[in-house]
Protein backbone atom coordinates (compact mmCIF):
# COMPACT_ATOMS: atom_id res chain seq x y z
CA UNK A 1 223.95 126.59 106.36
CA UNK A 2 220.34 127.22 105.66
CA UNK A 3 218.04 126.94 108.30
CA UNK A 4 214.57 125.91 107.29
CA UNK A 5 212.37 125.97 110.39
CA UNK A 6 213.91 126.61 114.03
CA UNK A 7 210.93 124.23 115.22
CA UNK A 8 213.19 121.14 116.31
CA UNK A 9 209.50 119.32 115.64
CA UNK A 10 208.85 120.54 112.12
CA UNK A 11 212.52 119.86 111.00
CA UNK A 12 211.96 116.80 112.04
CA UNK A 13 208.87 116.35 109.94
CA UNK A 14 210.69 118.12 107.03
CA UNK A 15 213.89 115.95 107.59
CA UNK A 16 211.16 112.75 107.18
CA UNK A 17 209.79 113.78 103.79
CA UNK A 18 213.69 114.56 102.55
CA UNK A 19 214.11 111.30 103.65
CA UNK A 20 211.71 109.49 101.86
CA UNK A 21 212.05 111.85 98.60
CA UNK A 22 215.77 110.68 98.03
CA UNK A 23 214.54 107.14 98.68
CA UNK A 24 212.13 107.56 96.22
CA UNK A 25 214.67 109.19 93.57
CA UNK A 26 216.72 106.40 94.07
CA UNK A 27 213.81 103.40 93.68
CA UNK A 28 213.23 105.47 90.77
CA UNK A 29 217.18 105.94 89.14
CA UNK A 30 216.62 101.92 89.85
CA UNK A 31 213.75 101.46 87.43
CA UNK A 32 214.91 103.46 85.08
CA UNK A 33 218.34 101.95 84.78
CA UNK A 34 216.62 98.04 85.54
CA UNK A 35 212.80 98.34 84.53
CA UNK A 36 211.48 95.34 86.27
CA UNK A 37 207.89 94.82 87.76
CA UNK A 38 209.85 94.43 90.94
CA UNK A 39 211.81 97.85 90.66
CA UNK A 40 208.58 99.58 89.11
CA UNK A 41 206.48 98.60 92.11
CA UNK A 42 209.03 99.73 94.34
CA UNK A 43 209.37 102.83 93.02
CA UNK A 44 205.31 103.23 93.18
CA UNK A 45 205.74 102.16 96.68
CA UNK A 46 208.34 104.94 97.48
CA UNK A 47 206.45 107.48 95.77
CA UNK A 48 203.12 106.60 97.99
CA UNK A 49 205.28 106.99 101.20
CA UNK A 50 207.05 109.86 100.50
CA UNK A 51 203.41 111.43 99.71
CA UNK A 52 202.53 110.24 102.97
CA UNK A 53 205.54 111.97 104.37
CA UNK A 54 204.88 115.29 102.79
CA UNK A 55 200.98 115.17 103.80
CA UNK A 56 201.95 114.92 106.82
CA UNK A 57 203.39 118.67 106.98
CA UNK A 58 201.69 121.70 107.30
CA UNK A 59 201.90 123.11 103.93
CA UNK A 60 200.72 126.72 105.57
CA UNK A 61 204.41 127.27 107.28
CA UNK A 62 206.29 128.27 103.88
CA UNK A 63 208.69 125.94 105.01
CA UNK A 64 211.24 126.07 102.44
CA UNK A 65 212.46 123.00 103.14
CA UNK A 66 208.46 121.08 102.29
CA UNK A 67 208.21 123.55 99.05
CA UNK A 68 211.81 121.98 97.77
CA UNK A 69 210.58 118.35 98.83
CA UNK A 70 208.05 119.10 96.79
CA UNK A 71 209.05 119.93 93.61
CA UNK A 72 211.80 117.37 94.03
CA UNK A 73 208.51 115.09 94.43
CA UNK A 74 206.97 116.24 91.27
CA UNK A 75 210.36 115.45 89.60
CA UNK A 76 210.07 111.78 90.16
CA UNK A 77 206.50 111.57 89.40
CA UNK A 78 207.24 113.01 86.05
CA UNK A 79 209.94 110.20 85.79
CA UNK A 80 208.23 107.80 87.26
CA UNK A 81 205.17 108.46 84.69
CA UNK A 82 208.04 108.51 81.83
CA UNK A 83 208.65 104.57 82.70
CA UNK A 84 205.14 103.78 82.96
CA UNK A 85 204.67 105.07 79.44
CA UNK A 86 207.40 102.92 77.90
């Protein structure tokens, strides 16, 4: 097992944006797969929060943890933007 940050504080913080990037992966798989103004808004709404959640880290750690979250967060944008092409 990886351990990302022995601050039981910052994991928590990390373990928040995790958190709200899976959320958001999954209000986006549900766009995707049932692209509704409903589902899109959700989505948007899960992508502001888990932005929230990652600003709310201190990027100058190197937390390994916060650099996965975010490229796991550009992802989704890039998916997210996909749908709001179509």
């Amino acid at each position: 097992m990886t351990r990302y940050n022995s601050n039981p504080v910052g994991n928590n913080f990390v373990s928040q944006v995790h958190n709200s990037v899976d959320a958001l992966h999954g209000a986006v798989s549900q766009a995707l797969s049932h692209p509704t103004e409903q589902t899109i808004e959700q989505a948007e709404n899960s992508m502001e929060t888990a932005e929230n959640a990652l600003n709310e880290t201190d990027p100058t750690r190197g937390n390994q943890g916060v650099d996965l979250a975010e490229q796991l967060l550009a992802e989704e944008k890039s998916r997210l933007g996909k749908l709001n092409k179509q």
